[in-house]
C-alpha atoms as a PDB file:
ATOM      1  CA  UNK A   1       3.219  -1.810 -13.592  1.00  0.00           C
ATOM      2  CA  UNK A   2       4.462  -5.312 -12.121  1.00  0.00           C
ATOM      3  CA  UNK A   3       7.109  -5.615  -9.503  1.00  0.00           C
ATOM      4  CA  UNK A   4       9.101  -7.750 -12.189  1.00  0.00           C
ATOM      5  CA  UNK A   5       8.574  -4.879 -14.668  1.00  0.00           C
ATOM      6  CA  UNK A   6      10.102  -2.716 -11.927  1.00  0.00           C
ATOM      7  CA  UNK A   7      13.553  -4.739 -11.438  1.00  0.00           C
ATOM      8  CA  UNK A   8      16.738  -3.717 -13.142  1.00  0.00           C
ATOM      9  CA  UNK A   9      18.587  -6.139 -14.365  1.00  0.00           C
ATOM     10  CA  UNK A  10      20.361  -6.658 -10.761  1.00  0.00           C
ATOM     11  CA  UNK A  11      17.323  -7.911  -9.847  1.00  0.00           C
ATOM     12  CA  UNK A  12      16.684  -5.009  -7.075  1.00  0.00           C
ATOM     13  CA  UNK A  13      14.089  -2.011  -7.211  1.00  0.00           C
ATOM     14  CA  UNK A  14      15.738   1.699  -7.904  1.00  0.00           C
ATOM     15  CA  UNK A  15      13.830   4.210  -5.815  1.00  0.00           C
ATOM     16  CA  UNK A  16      12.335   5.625  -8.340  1.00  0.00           C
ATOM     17  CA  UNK A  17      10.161   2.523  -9.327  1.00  0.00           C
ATOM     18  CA  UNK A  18       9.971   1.990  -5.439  1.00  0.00           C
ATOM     19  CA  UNK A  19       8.195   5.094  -5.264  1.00  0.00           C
ATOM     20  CA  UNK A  20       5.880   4.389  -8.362  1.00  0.00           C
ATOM     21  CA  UNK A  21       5.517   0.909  -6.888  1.00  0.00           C
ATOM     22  CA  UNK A  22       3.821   2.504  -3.794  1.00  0.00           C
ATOM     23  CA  UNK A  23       2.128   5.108  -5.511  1.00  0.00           C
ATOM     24  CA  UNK A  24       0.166   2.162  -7.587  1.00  0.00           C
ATOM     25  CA  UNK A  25      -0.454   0.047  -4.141  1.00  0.00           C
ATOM     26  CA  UNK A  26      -2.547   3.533  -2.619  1.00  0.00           C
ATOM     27  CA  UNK A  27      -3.931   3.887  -5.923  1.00  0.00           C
ATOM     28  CA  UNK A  28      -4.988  -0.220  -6.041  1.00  0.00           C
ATOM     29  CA  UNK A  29      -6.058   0.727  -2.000  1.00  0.00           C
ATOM     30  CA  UNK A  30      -8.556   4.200  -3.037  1.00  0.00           C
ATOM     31  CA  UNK A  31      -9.968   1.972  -5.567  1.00  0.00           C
ATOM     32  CA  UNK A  32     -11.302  -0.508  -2.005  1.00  0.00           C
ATOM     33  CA  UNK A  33     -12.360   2.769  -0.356  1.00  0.00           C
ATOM     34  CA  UNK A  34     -14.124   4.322  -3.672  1.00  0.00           C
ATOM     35  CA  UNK A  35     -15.528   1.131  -3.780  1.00  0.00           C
ATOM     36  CA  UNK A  36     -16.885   1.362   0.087  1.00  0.00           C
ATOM     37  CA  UNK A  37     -15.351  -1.417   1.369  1.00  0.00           C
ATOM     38  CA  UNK A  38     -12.553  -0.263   2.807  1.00  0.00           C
ATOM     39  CA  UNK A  39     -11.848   3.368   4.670  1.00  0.00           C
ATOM     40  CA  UNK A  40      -8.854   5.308   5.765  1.00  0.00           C
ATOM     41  CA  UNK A  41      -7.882   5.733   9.175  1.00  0.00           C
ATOM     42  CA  UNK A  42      -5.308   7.779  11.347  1.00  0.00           C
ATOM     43  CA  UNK A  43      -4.190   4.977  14.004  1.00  0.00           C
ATOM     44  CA  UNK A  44      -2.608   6.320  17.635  1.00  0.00           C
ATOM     45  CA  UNK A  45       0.768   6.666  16.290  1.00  0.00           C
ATOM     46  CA  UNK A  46      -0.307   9.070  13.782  1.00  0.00           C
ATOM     47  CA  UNK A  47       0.236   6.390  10.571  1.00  0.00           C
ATOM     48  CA  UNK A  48      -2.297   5.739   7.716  1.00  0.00           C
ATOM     49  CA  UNK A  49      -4.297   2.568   8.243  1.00  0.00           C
ATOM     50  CA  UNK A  50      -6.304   0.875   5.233  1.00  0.00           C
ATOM     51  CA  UNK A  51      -9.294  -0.583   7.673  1.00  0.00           C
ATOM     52  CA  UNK A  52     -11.701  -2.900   5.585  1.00  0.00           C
ATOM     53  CA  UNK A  53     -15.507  -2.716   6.841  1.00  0.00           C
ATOM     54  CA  UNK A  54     -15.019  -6.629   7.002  1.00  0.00           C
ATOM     55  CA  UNK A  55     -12.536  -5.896  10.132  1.00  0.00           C
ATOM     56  CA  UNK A  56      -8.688  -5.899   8.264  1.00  0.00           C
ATOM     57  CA  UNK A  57      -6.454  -3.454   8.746  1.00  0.00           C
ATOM     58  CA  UNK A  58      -3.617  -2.595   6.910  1.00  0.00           C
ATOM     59  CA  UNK A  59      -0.254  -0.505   7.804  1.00  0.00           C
ATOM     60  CA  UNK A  60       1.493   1.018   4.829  1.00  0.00           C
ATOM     61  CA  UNK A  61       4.857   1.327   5.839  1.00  0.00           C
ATOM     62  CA  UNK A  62       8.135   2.203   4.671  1.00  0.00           C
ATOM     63  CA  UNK A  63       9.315  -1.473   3.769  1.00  0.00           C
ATOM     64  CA  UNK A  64       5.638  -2.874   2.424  1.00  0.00           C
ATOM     65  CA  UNK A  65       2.291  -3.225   3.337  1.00  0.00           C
ATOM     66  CA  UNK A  66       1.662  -4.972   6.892  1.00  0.00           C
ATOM     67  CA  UNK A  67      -2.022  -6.620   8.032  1.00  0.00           C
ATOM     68  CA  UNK A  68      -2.552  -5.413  11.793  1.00  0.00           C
ATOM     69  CA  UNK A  69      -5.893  -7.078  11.975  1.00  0.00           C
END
C-alpha cells in the first residue's frame, strides 16, 4: 500500500490506514533483519531501535520513523 493510496480525499491519513501504514514500515524493516543486515534493539528508554550492522539506527516512533545514528 502507498501513502497516496492511504489518503482520503481530504488529503489526511484515517487511523486506520495510519496503523496499516506502520504495520507495512515493520514489515518493510523484518524484511532488513531477515535479510541480516539490520537487527532489533531495546535502546535505554525502553523503545524499539532498527540498528543496521553498517552503524544506522532507526527510532520508530509515534509520528514516523527517526535516524538516531
Amino acid at each position: 500500500m502507498s501513502i497516496r493510496g492511504a489518503q482520503g480525499d481530504s488529503g489526511t491519513t484515517s487511523r486506520v490506514d495510519a496503523e496499516a501504514l506502520r504495520s507495512e514500515i515493520e514489515a518493510q524493516c523484518q524484511s532488513l533483519v531477515d535479510a541480516g543486515i539490520a537487527f532489533w534493539r531495546i535502546n535505554d528508554n525502553g523503545d524499539a531501535e532498527l540498528q543496521m550492522v553498517s552503524g544506522e539506527a532507526y527510532l520508530l516512533g509515534e509520528a514516523g520513523v527517526t535516524r538516531c545514528r
